[in-house]
Every structure is written in structure tokens, then in C-alpha cells.
PDB file of N, CA and C in Angstrom:
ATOM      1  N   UNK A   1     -33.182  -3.549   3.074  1.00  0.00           N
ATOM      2  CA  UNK A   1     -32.922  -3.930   1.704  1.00  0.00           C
ATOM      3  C   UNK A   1     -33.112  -5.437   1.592  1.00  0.00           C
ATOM      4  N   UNK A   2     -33.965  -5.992   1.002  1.00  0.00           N
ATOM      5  CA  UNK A   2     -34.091  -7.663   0.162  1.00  0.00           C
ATOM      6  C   UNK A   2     -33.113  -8.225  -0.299  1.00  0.00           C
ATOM      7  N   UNK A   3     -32.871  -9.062   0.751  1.00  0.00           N
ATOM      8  CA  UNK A   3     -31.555  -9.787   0.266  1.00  0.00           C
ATOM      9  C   UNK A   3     -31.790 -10.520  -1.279  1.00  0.00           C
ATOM     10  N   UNK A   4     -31.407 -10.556  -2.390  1.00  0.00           N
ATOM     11  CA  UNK A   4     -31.565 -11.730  -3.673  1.00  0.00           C
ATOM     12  C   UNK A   4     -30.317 -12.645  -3.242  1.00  0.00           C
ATOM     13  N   UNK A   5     -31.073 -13.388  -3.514  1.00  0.00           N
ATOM     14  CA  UNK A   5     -29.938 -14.863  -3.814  1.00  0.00           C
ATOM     15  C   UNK A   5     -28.668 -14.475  -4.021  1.00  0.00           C
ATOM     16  N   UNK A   6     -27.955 -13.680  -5.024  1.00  0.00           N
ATOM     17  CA  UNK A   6     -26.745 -13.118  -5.459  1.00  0.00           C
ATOM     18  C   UNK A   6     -26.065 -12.703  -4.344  1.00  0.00           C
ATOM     19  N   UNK A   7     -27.057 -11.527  -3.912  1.00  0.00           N
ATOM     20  CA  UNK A   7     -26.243 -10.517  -2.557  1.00  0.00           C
ATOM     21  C   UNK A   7     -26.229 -11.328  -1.325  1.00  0.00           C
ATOM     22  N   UNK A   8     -26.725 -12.504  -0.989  1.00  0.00           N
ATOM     23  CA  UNK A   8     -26.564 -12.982   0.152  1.00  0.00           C
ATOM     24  C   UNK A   8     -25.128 -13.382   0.025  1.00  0.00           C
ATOM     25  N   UNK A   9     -24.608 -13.888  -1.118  1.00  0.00           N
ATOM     26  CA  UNK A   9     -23.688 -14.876  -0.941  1.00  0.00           C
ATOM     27  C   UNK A   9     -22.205 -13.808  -1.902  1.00  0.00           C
ATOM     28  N   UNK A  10     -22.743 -12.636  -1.592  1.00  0.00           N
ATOM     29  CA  UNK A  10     -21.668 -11.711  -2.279  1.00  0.00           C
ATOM     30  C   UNK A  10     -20.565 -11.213  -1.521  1.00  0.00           C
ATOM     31  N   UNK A  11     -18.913 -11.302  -1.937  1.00  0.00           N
ATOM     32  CA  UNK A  11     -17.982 -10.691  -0.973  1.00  0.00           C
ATOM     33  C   UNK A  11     -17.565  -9.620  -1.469  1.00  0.00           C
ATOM     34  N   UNK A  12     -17.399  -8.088  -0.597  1.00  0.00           N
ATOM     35  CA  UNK A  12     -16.778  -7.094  -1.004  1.00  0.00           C
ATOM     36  C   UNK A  12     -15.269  -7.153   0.397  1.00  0.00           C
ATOM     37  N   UNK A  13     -14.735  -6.837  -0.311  1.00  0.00           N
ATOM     38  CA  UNK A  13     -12.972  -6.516   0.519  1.00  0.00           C
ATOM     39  C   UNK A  13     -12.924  -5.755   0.882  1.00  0.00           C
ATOM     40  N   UNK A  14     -12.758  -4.706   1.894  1.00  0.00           N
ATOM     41  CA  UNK A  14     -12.483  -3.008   2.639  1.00  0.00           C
ATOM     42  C   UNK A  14     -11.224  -3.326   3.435  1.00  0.00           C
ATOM     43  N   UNK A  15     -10.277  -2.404   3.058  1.00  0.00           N
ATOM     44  CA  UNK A  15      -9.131  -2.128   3.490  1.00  0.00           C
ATOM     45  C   UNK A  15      -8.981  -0.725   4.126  1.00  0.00           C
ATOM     46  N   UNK A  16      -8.595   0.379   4.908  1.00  0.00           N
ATOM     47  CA  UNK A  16      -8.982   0.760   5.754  1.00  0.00           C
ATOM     48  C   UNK A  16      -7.542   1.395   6.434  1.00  0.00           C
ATOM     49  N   UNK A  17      -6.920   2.477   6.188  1.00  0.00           N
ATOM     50  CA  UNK A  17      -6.602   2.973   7.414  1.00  0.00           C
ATOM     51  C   UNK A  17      -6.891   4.232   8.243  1.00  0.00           C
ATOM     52  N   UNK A  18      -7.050   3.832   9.421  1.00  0.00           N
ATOM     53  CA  UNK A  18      -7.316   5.072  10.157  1.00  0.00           C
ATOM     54  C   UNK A  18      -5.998   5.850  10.822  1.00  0.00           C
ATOM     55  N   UNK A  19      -6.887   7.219  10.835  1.00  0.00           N
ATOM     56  CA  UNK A  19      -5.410   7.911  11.736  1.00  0.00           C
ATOM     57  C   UNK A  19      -6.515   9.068  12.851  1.00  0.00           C
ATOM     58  N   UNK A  20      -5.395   9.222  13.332  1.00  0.00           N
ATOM     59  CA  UNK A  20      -5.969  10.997  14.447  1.00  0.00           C
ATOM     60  C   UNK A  20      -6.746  10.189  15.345  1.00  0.00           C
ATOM     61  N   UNK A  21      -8.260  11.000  15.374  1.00  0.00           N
ATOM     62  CA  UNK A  21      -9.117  10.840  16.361  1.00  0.00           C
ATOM     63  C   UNK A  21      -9.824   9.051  15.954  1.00  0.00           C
ATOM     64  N   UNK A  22     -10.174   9.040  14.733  1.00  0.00           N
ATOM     65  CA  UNK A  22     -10.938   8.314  13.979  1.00  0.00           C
ATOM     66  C   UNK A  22      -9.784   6.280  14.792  1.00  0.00           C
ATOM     67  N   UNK A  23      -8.839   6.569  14.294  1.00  0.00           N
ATOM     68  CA  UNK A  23      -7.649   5.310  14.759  1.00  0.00           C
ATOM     69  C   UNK A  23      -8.009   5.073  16.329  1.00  0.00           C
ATOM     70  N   UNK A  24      -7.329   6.201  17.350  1.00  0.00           N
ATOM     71  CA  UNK A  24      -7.491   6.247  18.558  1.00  0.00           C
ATOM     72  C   UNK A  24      -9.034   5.902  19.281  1.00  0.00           C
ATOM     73  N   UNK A  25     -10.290   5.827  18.627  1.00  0.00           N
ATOM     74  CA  UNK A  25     -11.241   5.815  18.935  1.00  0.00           C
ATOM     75  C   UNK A  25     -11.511   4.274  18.649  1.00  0.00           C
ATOM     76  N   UNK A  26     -10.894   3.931  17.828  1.00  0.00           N
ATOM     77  CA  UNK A  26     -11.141   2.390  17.111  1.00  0.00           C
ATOM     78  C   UNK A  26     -10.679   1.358  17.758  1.00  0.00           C
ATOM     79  N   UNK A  27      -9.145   1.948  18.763  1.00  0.00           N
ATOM     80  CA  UNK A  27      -8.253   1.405  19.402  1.00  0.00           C
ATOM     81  C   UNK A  27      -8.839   1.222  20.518  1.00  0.00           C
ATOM     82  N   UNK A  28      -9.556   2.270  20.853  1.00  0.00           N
ATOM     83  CA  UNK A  28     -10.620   1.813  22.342  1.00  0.00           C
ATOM     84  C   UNK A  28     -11.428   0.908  22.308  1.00  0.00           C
ATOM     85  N   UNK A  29     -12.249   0.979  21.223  1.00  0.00           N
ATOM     86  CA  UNK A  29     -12.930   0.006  20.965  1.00  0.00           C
ATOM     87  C   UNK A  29     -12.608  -1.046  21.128  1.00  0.00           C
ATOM     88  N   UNK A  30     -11.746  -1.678  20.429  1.00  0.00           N
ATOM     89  CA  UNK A  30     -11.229  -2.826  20.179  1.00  0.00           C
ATOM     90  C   UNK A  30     -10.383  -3.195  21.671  1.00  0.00           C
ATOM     91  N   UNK A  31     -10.154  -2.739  22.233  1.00  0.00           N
ATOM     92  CA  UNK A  31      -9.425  -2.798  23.316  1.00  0.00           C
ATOM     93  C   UNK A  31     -10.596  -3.581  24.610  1.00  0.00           C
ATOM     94  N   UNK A  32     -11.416  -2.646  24.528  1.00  0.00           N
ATOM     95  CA  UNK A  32     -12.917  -3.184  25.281  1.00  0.00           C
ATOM     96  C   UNK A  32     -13.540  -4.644  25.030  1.00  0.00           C
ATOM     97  N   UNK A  33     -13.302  -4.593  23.529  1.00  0.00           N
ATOM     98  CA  UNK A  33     -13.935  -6.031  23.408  1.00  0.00           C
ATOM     99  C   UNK A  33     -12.945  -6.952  23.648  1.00  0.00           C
ATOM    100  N   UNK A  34     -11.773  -6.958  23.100  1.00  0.00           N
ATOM    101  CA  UNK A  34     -10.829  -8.160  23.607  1.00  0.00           C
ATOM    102  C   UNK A  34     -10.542  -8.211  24.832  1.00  0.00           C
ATOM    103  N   UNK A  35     -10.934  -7.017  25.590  1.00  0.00           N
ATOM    104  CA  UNK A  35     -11.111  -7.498  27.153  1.00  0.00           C
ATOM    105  C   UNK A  35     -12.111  -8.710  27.496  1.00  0.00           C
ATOM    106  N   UNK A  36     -13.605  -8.382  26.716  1.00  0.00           N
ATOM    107  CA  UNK A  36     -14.341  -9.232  27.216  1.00  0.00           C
ATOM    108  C   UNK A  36     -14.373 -10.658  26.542  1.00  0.00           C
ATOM    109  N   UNK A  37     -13.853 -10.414  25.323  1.00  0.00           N
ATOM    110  CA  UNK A  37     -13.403 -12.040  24.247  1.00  0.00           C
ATOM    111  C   UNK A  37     -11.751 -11.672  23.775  1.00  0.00           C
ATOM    112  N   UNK A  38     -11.017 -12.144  24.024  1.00  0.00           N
ATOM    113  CA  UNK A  38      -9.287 -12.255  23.716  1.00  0.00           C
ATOM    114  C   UNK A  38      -8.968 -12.653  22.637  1.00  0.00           C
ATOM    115  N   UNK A  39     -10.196 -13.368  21.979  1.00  0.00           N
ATOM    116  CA  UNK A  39     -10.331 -14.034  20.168  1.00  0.00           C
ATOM    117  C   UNK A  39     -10.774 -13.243  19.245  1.00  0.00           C
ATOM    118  N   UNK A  40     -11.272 -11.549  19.807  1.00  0.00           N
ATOM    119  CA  UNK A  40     -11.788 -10.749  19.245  1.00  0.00           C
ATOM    120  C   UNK A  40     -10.610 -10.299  18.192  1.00  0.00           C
ATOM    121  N   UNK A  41     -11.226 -10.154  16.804  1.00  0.00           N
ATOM    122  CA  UNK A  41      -9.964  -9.606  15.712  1.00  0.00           C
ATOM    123  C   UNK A  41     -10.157  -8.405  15.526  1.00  0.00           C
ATOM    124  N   UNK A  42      -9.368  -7.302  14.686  1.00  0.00           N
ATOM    125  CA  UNK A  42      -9.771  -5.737  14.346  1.00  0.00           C
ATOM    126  C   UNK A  42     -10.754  -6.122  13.494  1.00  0.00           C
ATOM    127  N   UNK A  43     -10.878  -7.455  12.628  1.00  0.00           N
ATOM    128  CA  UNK A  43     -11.908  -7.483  11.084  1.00  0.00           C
ATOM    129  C   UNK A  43     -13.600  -7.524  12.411  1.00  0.00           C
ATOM    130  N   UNK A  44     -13.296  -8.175  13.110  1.00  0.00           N
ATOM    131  CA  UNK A  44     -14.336  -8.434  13.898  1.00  0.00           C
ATOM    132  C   UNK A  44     -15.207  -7.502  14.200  1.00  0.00           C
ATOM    133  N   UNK A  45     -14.299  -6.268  14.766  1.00  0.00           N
ATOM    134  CA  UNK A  45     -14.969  -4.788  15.324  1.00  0.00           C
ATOM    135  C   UNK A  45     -15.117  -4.245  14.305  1.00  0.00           C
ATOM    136  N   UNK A  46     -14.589  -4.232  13.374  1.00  0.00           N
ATOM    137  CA  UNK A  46     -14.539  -3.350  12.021  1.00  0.00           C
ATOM    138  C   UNK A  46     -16.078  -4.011  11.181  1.00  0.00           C
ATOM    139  N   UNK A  47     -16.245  -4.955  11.022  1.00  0.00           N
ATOM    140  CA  UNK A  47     -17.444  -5.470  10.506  1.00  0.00           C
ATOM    141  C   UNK A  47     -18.748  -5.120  11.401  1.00  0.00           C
ATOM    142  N   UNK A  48     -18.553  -5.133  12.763  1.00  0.00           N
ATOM    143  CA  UNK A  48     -19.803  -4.681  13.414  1.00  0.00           C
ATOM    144  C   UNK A  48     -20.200  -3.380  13.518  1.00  0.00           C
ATOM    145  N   UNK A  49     -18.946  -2.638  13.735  1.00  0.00           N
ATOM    146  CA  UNK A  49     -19.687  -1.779  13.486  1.00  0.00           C
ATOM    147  C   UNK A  49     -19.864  -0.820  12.066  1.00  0.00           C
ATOM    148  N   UNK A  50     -19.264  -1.419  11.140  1.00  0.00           N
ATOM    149  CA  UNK A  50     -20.246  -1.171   9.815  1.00  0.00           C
ATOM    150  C   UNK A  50     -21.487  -1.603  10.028  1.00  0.00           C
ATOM    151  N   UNK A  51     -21.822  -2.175  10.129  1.00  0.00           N
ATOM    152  CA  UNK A  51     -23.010  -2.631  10.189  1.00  0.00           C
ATOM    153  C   UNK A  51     -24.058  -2.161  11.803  1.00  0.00           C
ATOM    154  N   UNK A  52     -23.476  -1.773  12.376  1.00  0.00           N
ATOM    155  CA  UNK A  52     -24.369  -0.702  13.480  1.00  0.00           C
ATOM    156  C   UNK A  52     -24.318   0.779  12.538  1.00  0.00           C
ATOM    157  N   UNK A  53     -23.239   1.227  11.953  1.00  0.00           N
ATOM    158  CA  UNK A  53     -23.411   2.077  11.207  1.00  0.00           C
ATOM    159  C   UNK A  53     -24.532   1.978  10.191  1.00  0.00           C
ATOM    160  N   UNK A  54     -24.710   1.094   9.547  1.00  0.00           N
ATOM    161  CA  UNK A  54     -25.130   0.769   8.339  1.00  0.00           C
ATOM    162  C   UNK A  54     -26.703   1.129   8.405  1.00  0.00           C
ATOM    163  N   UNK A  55     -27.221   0.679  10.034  1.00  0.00           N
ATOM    164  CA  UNK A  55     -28.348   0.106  10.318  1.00  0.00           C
ATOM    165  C   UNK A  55     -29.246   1.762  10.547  1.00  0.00           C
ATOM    166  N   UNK A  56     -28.208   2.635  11.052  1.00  0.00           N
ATOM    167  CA  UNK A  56     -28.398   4.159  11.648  1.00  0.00           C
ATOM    168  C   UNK A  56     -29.024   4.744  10.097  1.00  0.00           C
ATOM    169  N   UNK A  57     -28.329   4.694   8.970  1.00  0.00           N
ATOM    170  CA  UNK A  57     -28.640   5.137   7.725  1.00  0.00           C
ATOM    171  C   UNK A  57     -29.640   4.212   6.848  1.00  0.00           C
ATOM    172  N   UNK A  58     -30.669   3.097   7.526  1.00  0.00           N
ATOM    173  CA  UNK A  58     -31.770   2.466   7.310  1.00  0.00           C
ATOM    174  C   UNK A  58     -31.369   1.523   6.613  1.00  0.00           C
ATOM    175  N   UNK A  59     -30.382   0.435   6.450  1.00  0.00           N
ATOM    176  CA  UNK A  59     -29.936  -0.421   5.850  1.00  0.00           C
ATOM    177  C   UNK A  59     -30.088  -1.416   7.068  1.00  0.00           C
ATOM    178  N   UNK A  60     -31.287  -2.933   6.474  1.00  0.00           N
ATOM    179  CA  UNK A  60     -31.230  -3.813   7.538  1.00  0.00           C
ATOM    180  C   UNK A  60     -30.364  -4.762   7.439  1.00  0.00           C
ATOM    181  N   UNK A  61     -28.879  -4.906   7.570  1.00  0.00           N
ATOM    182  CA  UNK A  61     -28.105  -5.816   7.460  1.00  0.00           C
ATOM    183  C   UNK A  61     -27.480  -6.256   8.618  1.00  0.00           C
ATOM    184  N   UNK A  62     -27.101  -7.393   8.752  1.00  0.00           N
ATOM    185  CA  UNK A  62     -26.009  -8.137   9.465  1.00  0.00           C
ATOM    186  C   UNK A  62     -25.109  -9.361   9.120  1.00  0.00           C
ATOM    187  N   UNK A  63     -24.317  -9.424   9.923  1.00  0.00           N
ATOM    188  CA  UNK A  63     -23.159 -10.297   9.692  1.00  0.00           C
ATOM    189  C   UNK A  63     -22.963 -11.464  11.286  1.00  0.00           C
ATOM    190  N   UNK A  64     -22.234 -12.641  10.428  1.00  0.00           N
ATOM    191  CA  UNK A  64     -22.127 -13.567  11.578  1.00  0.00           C
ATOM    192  C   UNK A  64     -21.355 -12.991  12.713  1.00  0.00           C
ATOM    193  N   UNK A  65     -20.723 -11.813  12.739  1.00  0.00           N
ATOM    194  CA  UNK A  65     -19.991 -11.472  13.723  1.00  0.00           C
ATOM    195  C   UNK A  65     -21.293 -11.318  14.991  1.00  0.00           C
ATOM    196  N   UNK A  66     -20.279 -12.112  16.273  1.00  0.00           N
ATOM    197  CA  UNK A  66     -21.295 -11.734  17.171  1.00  0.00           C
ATOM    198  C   UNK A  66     -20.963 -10.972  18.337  1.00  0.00           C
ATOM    199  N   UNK A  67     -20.932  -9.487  18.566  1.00  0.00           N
ATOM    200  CA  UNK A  67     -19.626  -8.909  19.519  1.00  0.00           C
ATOM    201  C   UNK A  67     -19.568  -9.407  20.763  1.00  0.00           C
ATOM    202  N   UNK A  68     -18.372  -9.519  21.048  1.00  0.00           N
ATOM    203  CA  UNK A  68     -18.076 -10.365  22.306  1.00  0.00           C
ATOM    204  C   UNK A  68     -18.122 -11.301  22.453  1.00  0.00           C
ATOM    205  N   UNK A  69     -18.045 -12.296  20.750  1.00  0.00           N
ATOM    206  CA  UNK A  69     -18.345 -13.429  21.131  1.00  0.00           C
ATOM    207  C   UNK A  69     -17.933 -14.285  19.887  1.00  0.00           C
ATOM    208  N   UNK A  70     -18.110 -15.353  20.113  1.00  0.00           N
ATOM    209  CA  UNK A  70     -18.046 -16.740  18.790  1.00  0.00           C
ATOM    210  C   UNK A  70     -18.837 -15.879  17.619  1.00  0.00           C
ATOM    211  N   UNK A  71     -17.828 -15.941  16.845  1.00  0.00           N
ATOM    212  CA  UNK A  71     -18.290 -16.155  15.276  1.00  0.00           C
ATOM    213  C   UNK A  71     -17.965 -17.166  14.119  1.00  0.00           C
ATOM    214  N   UNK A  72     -18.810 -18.121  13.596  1.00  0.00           N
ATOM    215  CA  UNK A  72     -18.582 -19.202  12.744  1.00  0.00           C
ATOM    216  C   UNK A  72     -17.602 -17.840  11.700  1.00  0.00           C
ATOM    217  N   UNK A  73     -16.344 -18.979  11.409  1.00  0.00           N
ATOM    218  CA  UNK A  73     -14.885 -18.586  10.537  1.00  0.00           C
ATOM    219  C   UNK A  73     -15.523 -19.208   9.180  1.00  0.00           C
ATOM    220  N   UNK A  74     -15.694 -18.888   8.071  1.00  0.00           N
ATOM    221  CA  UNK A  74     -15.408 -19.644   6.703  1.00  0.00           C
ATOM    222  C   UNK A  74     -14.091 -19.784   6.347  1.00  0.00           C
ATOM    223  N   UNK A  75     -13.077 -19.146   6.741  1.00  0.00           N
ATOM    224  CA  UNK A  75     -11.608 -19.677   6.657  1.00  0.00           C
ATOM    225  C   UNK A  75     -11.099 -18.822   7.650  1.00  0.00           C
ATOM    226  N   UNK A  76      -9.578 -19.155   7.410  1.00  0.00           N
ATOM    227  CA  UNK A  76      -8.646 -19.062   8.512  1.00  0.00           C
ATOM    228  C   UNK A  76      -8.509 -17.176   8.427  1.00  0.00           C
ATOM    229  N   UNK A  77      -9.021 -16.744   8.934  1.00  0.00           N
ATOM    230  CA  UNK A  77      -8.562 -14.848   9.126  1.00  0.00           C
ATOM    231  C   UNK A  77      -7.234 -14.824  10.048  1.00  0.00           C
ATOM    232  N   UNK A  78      -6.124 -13.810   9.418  1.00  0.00           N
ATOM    233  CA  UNK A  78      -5.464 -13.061  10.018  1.00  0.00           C
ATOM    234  C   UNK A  78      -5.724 -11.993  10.600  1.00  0.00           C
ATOM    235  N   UNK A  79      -6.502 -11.265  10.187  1.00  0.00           N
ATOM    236  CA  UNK A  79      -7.219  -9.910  10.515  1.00  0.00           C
ATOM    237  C   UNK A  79      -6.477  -9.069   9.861  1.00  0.00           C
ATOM    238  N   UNK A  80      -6.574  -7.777  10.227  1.00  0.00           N
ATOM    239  CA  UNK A  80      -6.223  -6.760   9.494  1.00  0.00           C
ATOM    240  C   UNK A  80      -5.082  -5.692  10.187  1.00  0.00           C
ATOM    241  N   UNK A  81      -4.366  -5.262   9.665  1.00  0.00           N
ATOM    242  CA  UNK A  81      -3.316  -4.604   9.751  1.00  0.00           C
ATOM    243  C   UNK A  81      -3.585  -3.311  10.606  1.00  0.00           C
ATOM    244  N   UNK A  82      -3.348  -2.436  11.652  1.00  0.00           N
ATOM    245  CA  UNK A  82      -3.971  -0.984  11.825  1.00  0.00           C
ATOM    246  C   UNK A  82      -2.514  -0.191  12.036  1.00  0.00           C
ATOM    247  N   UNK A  83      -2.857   0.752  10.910  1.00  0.00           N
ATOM    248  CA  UNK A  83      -1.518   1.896  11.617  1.00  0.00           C
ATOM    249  C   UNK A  83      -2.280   3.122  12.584  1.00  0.00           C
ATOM    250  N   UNK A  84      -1.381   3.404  13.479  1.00  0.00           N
ATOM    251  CA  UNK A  84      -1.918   4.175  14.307  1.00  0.00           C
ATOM    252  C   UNK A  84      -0.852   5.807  14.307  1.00  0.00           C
ATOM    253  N   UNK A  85      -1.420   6.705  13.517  1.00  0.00           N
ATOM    254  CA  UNK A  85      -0.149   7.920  13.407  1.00  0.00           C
ATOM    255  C   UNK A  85      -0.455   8.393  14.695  1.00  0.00           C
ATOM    256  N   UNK A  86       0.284   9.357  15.791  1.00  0.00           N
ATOM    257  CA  UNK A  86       0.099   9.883  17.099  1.00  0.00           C
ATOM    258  C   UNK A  86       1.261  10.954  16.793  1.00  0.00           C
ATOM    259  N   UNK A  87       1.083  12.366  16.474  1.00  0.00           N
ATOM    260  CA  UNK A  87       1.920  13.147  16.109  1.00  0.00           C
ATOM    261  C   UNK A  87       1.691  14.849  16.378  1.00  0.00           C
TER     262      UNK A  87
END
């Protein structure tokens, strides 16, 4: 998809909770990478792989996230909240 001027510089917000298999699978994830970077956030994994997702359904996008690694901050992130149900 052609980035226009507009959409480069456009923010959408996704909030997000997972549960069951979908949570527990996310938790691995994320677990793996802050093994290999300890600065790794949930927004971090959560943005990449939208966007490995994204790429599977022919959408050429990316983001400054770089997994496993430094990503230039435009401000200060807390990251994001995850509930995890196990029941």
C-alpha cells in the first residue's frame, strides 16, 4: 500500500486483551525477546508482530520497532497492560 503524506504520519491506538491460548502464546513470546533485549515492552512485540501479520495478508508495512533491539521512542511509553485469565 502507498504510503500518502497523511498516512505516514497517522496514529491509530489498539488496546487489546488477550486470554486462553491467544494470552499464553503472547506471553512466550514476549518472554523470548526480553530474554534477548530486557528493554523489550509488550507495545514492542505487539506492534511487530502486527505487522509480520500484516505483511502475510499483502500489506507492505513497517514500524521503527526493531525486534530484539533499539527502537527510536517519540515519547516516554509505559507499555501496555496484559491480563492473563488461566482457568
Amino acid at each position: 500500500m502507498p504510503k500518502s503524506e497523511s498516512q505516514s504520519g497517522m496514529t491509530f491506538r489498539v488496546s487489546v486483551t488477550l486470554q486462553g491460548e491467544l494470552a499464553l502464546a503472547f506471553v512466550e513470546e514476549f518472554a523470548k525477546r526480553v530474554r534477548l533485549d530486557p528493554s523489550t515492552t509488550k507495545s514492542d512485540v505487539a506492534r511487530s508482530l502486527m505487522v509480520d501479520g500484516l505483511k502475510v495478508h499483502g500489506y507492505e508495512t513497517e514500524d521503527s520497532v526493531q525486534w530484539g533491539g533499539y527502537r527510536q521512542r517519540k515519547e516516554d511509553e509505559t507499555g501496555e497492560v496484559l491480563a492473563v485469565a488461566v482457568g
